[in-house]
Protein backbone atom coordinates (compact mmCIF):
# COMPACT_ATOMS: atom_id res chain seq x y z
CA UNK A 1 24.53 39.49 -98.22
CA UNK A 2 27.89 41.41 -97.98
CA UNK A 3 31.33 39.14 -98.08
CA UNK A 4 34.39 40.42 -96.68
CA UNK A 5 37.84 38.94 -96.94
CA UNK A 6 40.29 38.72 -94.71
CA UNK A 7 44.36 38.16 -95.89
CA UNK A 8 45.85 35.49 -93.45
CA UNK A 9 49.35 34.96 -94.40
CA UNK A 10 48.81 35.21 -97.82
CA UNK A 11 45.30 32.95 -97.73
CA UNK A 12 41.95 34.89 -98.31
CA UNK A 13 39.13 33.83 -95.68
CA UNK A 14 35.46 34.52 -96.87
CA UNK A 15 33.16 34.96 -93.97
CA UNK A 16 29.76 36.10 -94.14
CA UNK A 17 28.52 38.45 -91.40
CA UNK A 18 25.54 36.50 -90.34
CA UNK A 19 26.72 33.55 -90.13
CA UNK A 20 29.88 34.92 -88.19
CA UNK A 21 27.46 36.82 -86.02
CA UNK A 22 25.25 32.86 -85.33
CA UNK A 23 28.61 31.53 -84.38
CA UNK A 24 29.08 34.11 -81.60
CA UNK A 25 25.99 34.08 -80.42
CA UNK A 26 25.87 30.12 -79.50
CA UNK A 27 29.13 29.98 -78.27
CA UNK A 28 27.61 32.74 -75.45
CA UNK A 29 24.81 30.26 -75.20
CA UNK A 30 26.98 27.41 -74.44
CA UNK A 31 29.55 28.83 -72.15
CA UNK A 32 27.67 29.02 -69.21
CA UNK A 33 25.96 25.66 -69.23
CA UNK A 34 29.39 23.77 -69.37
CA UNK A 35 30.56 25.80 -66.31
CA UNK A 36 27.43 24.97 -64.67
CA UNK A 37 27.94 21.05 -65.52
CA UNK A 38 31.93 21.91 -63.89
CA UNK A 39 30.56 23.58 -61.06
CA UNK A 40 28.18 20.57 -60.33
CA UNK A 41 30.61 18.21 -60.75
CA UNK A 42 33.69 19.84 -58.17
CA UNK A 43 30.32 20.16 -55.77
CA UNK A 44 29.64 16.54 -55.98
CA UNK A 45 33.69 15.85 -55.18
CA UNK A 46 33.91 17.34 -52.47
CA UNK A 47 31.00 16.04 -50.85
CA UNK A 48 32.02 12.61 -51.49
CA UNK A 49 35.54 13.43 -50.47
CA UNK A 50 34.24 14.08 -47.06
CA UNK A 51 33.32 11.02 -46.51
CA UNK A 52 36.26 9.49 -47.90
CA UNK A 53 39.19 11.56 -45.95
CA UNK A 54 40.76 8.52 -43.83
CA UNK A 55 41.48 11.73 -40.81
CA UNK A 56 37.33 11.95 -40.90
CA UNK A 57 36.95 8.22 -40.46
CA UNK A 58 39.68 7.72 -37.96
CA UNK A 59 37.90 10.56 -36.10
CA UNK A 60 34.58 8.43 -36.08
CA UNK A 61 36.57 5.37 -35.22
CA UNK A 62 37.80 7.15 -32.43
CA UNK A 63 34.63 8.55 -31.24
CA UNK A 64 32.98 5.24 -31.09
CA UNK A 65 35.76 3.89 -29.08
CA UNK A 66 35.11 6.39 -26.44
CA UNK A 67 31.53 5.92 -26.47
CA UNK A 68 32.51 1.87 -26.12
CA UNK A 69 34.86 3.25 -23.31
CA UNK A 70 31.59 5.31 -21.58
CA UNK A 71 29.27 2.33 -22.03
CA UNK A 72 31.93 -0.20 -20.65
CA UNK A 73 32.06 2.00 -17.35
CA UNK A 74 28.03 2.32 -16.99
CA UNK A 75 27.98 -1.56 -17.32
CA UNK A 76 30.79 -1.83 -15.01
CA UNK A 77 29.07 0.11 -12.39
CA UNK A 78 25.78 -1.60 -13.11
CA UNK A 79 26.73 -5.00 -12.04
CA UNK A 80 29.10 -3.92 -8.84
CA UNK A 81 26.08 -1.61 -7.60
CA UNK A 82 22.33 -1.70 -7.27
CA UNK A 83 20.11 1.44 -6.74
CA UNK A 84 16.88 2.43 -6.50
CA UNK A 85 14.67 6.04 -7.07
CA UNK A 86 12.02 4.24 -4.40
CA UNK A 87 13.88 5.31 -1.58
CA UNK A 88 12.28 8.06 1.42
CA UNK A 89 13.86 9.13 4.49
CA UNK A 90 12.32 7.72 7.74
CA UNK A 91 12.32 8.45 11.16
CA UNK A 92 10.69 7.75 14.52
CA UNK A 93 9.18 10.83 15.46
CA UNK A 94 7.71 11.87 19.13
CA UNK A 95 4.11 13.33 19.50
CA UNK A 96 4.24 15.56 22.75
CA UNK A 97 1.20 15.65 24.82
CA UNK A 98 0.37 16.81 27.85
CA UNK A 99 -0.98 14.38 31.07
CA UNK A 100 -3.45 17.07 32.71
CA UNK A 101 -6.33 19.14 30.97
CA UNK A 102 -5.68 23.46 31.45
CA UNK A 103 -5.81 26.04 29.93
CA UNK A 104 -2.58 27.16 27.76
CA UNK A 105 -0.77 30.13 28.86
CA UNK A 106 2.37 30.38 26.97
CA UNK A 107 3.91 28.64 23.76
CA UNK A 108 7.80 29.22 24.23
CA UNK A 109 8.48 27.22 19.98
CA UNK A 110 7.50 27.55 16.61
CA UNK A 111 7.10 25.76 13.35
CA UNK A 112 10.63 24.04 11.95
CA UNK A 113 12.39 25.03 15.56
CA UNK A 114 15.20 22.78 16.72
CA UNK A 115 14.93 21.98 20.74
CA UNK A 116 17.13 20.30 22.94
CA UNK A 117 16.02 18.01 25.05
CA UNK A 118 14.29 19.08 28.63
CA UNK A 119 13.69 22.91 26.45
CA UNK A 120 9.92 24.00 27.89
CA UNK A 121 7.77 24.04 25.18
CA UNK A 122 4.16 24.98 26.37
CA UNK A 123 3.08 26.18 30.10
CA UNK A 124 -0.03 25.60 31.41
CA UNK A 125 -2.12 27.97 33.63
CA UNK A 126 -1.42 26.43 37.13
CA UNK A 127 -3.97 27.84 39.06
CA UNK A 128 -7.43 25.91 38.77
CA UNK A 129 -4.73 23.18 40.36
CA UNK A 130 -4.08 25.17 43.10
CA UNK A 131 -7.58 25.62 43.77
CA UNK A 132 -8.59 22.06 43.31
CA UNK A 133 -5.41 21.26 45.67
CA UNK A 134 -7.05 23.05 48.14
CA UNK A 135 -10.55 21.90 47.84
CA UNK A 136 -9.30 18.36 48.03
CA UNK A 137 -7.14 19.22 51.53
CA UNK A 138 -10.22 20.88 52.91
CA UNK A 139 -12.40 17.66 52.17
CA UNK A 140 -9.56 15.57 53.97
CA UNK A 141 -9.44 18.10 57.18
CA UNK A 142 -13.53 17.83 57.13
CA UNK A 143 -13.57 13.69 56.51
CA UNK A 144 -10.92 13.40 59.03
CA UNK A 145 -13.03 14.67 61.77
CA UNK A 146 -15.97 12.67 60.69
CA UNK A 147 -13.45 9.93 61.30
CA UNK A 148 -12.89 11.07 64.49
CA UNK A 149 -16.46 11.29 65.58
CA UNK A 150 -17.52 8.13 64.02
CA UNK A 151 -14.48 6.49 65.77
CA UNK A 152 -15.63 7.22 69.10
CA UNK A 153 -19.33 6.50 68.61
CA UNK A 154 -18.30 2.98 67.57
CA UNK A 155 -16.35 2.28 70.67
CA UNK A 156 -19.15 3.93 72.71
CA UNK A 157 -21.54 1.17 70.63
CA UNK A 158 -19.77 -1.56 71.61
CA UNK A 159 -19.09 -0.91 75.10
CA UNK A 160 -23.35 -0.34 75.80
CA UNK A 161 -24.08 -3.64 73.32
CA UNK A 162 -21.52 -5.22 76.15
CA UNK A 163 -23.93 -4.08 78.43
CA UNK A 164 -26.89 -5.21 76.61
CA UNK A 165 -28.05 -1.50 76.54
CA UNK A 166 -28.29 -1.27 72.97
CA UNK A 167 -29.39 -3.71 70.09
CA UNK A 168 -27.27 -5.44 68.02
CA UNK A 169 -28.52 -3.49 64.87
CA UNK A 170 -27.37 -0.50 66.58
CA UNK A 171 -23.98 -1.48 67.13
CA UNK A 172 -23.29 -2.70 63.76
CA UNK A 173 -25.17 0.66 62.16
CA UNK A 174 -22.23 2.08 64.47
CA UNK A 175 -19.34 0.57 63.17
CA UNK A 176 -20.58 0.87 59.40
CA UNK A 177 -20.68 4.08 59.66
CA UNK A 178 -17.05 4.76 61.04
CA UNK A 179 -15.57 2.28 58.29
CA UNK A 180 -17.42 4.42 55.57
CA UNK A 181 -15.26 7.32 57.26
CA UNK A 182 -12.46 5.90 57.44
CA UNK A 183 -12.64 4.70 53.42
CA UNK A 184 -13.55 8.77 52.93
CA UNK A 185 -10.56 9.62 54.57
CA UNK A 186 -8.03 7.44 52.55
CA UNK A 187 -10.08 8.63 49.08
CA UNK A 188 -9.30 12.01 50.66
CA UNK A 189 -5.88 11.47 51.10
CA UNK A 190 -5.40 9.99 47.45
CA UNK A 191 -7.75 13.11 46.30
CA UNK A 192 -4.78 15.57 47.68
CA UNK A 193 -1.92 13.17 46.07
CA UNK A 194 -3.61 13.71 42.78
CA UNK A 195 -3.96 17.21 43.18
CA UNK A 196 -0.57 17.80 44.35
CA UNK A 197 0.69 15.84 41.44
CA UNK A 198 -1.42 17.62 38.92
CA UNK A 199 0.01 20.62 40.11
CA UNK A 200 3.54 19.48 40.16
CA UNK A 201 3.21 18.72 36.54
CA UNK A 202 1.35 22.67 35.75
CA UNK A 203 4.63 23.75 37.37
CA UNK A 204 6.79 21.22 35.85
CA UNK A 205 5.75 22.32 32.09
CA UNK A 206 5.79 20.43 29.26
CA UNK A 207 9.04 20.07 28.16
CA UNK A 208 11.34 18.43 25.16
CA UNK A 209 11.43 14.51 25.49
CA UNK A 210 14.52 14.25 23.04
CA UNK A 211 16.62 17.13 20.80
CA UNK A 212 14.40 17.25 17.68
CA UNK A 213 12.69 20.26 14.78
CA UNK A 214 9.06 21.45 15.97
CA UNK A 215 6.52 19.84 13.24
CA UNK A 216 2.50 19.85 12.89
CA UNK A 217 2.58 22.39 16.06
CA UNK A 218 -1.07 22.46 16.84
CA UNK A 219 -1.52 24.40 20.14
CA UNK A 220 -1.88 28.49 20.73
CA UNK A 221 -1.87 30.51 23.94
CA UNK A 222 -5.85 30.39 25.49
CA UNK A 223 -6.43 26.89 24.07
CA UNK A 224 -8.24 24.09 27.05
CA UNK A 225 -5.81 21.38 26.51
CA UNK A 226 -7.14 17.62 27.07
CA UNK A 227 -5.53 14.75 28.88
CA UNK A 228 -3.35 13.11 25.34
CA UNK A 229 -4.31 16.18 22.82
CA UNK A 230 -1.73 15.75 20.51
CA UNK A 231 0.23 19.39 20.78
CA UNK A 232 2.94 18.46 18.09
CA UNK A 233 5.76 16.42 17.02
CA UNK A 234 9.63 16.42 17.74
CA UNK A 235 11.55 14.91 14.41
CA UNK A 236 14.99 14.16 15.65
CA UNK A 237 18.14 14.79 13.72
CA UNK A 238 19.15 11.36 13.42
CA UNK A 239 17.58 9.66 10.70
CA UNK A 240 17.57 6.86 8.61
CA UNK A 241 16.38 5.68 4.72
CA UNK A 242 14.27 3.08 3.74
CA UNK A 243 14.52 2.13 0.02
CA UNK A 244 12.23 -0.26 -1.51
CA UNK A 245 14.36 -2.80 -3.94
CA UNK A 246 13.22 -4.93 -6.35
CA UNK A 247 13.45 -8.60 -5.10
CA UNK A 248 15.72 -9.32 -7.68
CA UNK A 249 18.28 -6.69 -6.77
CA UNK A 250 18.77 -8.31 -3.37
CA UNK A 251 20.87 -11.41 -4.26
CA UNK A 252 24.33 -9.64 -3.71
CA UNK A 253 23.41 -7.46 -0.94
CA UNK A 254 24.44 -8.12 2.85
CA UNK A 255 24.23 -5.63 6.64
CA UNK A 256 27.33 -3.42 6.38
CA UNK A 257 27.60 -2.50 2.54
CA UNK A 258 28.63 0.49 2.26
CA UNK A 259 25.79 2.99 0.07
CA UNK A 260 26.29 6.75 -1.33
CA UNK A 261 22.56 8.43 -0.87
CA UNK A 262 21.44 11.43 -3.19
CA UNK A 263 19.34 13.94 -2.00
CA UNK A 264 16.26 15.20 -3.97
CA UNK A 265 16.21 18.23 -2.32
CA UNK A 266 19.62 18.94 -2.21
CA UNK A 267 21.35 18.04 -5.64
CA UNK A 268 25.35 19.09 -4.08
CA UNK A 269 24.43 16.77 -1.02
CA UNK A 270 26.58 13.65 -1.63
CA UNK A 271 25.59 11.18 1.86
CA UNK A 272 27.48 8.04 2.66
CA UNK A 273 25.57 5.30 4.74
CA UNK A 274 25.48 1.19 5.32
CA UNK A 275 23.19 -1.21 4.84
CA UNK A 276 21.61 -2.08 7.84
CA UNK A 277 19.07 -4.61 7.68
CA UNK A 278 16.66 -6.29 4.99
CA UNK A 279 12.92 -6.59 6.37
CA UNK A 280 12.09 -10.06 6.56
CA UNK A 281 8.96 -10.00 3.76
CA UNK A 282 7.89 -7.52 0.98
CA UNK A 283 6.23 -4.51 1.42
CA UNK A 284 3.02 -5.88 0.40
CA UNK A 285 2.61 -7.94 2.91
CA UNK A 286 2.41 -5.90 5.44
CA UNK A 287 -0.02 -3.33 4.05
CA UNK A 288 -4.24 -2.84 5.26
CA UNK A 289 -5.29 -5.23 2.55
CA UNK A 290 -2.37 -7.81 1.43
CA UNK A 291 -2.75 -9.44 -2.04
CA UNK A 292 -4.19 -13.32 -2.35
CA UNK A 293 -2.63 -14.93 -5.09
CA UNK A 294 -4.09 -18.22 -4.10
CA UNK A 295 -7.89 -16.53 -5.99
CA UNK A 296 -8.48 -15.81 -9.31
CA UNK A 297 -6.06 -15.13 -12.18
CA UNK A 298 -2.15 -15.18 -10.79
CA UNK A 299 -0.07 -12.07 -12.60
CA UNK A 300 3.32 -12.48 -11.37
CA UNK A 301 4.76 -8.97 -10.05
CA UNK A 302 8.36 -8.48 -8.75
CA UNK A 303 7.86 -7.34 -5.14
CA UNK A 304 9.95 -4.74 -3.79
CA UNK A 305 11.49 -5.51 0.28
CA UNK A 306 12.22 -2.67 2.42
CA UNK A 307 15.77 -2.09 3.21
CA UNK A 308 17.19 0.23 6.01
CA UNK A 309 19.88 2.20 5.31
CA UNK A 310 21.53 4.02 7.99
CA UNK A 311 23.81 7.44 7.50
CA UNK A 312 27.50 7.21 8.96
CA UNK A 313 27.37 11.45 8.47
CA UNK A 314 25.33 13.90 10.96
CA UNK A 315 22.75 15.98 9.76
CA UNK A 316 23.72 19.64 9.03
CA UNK A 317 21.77 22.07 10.47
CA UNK A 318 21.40 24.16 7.20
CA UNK A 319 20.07 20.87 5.21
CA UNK A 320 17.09 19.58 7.09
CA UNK A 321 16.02 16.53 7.07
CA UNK A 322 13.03 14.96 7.24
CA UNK A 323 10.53 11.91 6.99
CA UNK A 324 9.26 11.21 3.78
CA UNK A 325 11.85 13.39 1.08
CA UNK A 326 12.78 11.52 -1.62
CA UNK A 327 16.17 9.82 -2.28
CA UNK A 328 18.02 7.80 -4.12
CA UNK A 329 20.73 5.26 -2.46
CA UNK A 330 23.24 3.18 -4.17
CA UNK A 331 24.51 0.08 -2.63
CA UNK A 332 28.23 -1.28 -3.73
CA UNK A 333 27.08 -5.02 -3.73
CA UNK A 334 31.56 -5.96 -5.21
CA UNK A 335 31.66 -9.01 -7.31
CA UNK A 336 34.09 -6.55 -9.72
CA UNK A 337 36.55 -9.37 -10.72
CA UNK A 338 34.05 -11.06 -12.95
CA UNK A 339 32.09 -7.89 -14.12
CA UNK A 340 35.23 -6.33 -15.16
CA UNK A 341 36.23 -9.84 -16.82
CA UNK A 342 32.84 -9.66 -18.86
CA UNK A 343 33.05 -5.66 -19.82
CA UNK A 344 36.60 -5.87 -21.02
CA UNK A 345 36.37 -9.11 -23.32
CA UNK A 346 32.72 -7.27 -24.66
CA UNK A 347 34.42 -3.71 -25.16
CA UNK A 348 37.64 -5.39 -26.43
CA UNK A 349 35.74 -7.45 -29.42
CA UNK A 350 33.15 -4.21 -30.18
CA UNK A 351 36.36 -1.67 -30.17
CA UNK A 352 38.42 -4.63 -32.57
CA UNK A 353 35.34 -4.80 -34.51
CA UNK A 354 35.52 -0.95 -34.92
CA UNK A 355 39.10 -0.41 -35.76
CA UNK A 356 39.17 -3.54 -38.21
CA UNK A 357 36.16 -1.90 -39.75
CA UNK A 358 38.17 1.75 -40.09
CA UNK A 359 41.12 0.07 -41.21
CA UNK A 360 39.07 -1.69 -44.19
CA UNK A 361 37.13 1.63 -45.01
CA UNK A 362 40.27 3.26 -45.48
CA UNK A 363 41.73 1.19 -47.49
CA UNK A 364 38.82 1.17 -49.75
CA UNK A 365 38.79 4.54 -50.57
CA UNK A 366 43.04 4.82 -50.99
CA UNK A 367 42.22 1.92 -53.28
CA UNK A 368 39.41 4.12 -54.98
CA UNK A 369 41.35 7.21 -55.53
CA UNK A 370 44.38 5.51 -57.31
């Protein structure tokens, strides 16, 4: 192998090329390993000094206070109010029908139209009432003179049975007959009263009851109406909400709470109402087939009691409505001394509990780092 030799101040160094050439060639080996291992190990400082940055935990702390905060109000607002989503809008609703049987010949509504009330809503054809008008004043002219007749044949009877001209048979066949007359006449006369009245109400129309919106309209022009046909139904503006609460949400509430109703249909809709009356059993017990817990096995159910719930705000034209949408009503029951007693002493203790627990965390880690 070739030596070289290098002067150094006087000092010769010997080196041999190969082994000077193995020296280079690990220390390129080596190099990038330990900046691996120092790469690894700043990675591994930083993530723990994430978690160990007292502005990160105070930020945590602080977050969970306001969370506290938010749960304190939702408790807060549980035990001053009760609601329910088993709540429907209700309403007493007319069915119009008409009192005579005709024939339809004109339809002045539609589906969904509002009508005042005394608006005509169907017409009747008027003239088979005119006819039978007629008829039934003919039959009293014709009756009447058979009254007549039989009226004078009678008195003629009795004078001759006076007489002893006729039999007694004979006289009484006489007067029979102008009683039976006489009863025609009056079932004439009560004949014309009908007809004139069945008329009246052909010209009359069937009109609006009350102001309500057109529903389940089941009548077309052409169509032989009966006496009580059900024609449709008038829903009236005004209506009301029956919510079905638990049993147990009924201990605080009383007539004349004020309630804030939701509106399904109409998320934006914010309605304010009262309580006005709590039926006087559960809904159960008024249904087709009520339950008999006195047989068999007893499974204890909470009941729910329809409440009433009236609306202090009139209906707006453009938001409709009607019997059976879904709502959901919330009842201010008060009572907030002592629920705001109990959610302040429980969100005082949990935020202490959190700041105490910030305050020790951060002085573990200062005591860490020094």
């Amino acid at each position: 192998m070739m030596k070289t030799e290098i002067s150094t101040n006087g000092k010769h160094e010997v080196q041999r090329e190969g082994h000077r050439v193995a020296v280079t060639q690990d220390h390129k080996r080596t190099a990038p390993a330990r900046f691996d291992r120092a790469g690894d190990s700043s990675k591994k400082e930083k993530k723990q000094s994430l978690f160990r940055r007292p502005g990160v935990i105070v930020a945590a702390a602080a977050l969970t206070i306001a969370g506290i905060g938010y749960g304190a109000f939702t408790m807060f607002h549980s035990f001053t109010h009760e609601t329910t989503d088993d709540a429907f809008i209700d309403v007493h609703f007319v069915s119009v029908a008409p009192k005579i049987a005709g024939r339809v010949s004109v339809v002045h509504v539609d589906d969904n139209q509002l009508v005042k009330k005394g608006d005509v809503l169907v017409e009747i054809d008027p003239r088979d009432f005119q006819i039978a008008l007629a008829q039934a004043k003919a039959n009293l002219a014709k009756d009447k003179a058979t009254q007549i007749q039989a009226a004078t044949a009678e008195k003629r009877a009795v004078d001759l049975f006076g007489r002893n001209v006729i039999s007694t048979q004979d006289r009484d066949s006489s007067v029979a007959s102008s009683q039976s007359t006489k009863a025609a006449v009056e079932a004439d006369e009560a004949a014309v009263e009908q007809a004139e009245l069945n008329l009246s109400y052909a010209k009359i129309k069937i009109k609006a009851p009350i102001d309500g919106y057109v529903t389940k309209e089941a009548v077309a022009i052409g169509d032989y109406l009966q006496v009580g046909q059900a024609l449709m139904s008038l829903v009236p503006p005004r209506v009301w909400v029956i919510a079905n609460f638990k049993e147990t949400q009924l201990r605080n509430m009383q007539p004349g709470q004020p309630v804030n109703i939701s509106v399904d249909a109409y998320p934006n809709l914010d309605l304010r109402g009262r309580l006005d009356s709590i039926q006087a059993g559960s809904g159960a017990a008024f249904t087709l087939l009520p339950p008999e817990n006195a047989t068999g096995n007893y499974v204890k159910v909470v009941q729910r009691v329809p409440v009433k719930i009236v609306l202090d705000d009139q209906q707006n034209p453009q938001r409709v409505l009607g019997p059976g949408m879904s709502v959901v009503p919330t009842v201010y029951v008060g009572g907030e001394v002592g629920a705001a007693w109990k959610v302040a002493i429980g969100a005082i203790i949990l935020a202490a509990g959190v700041i105490l627990g910030a305050a020790l965390w951060i002085g573990r880690v200062r005591r860490g780092q020094t």
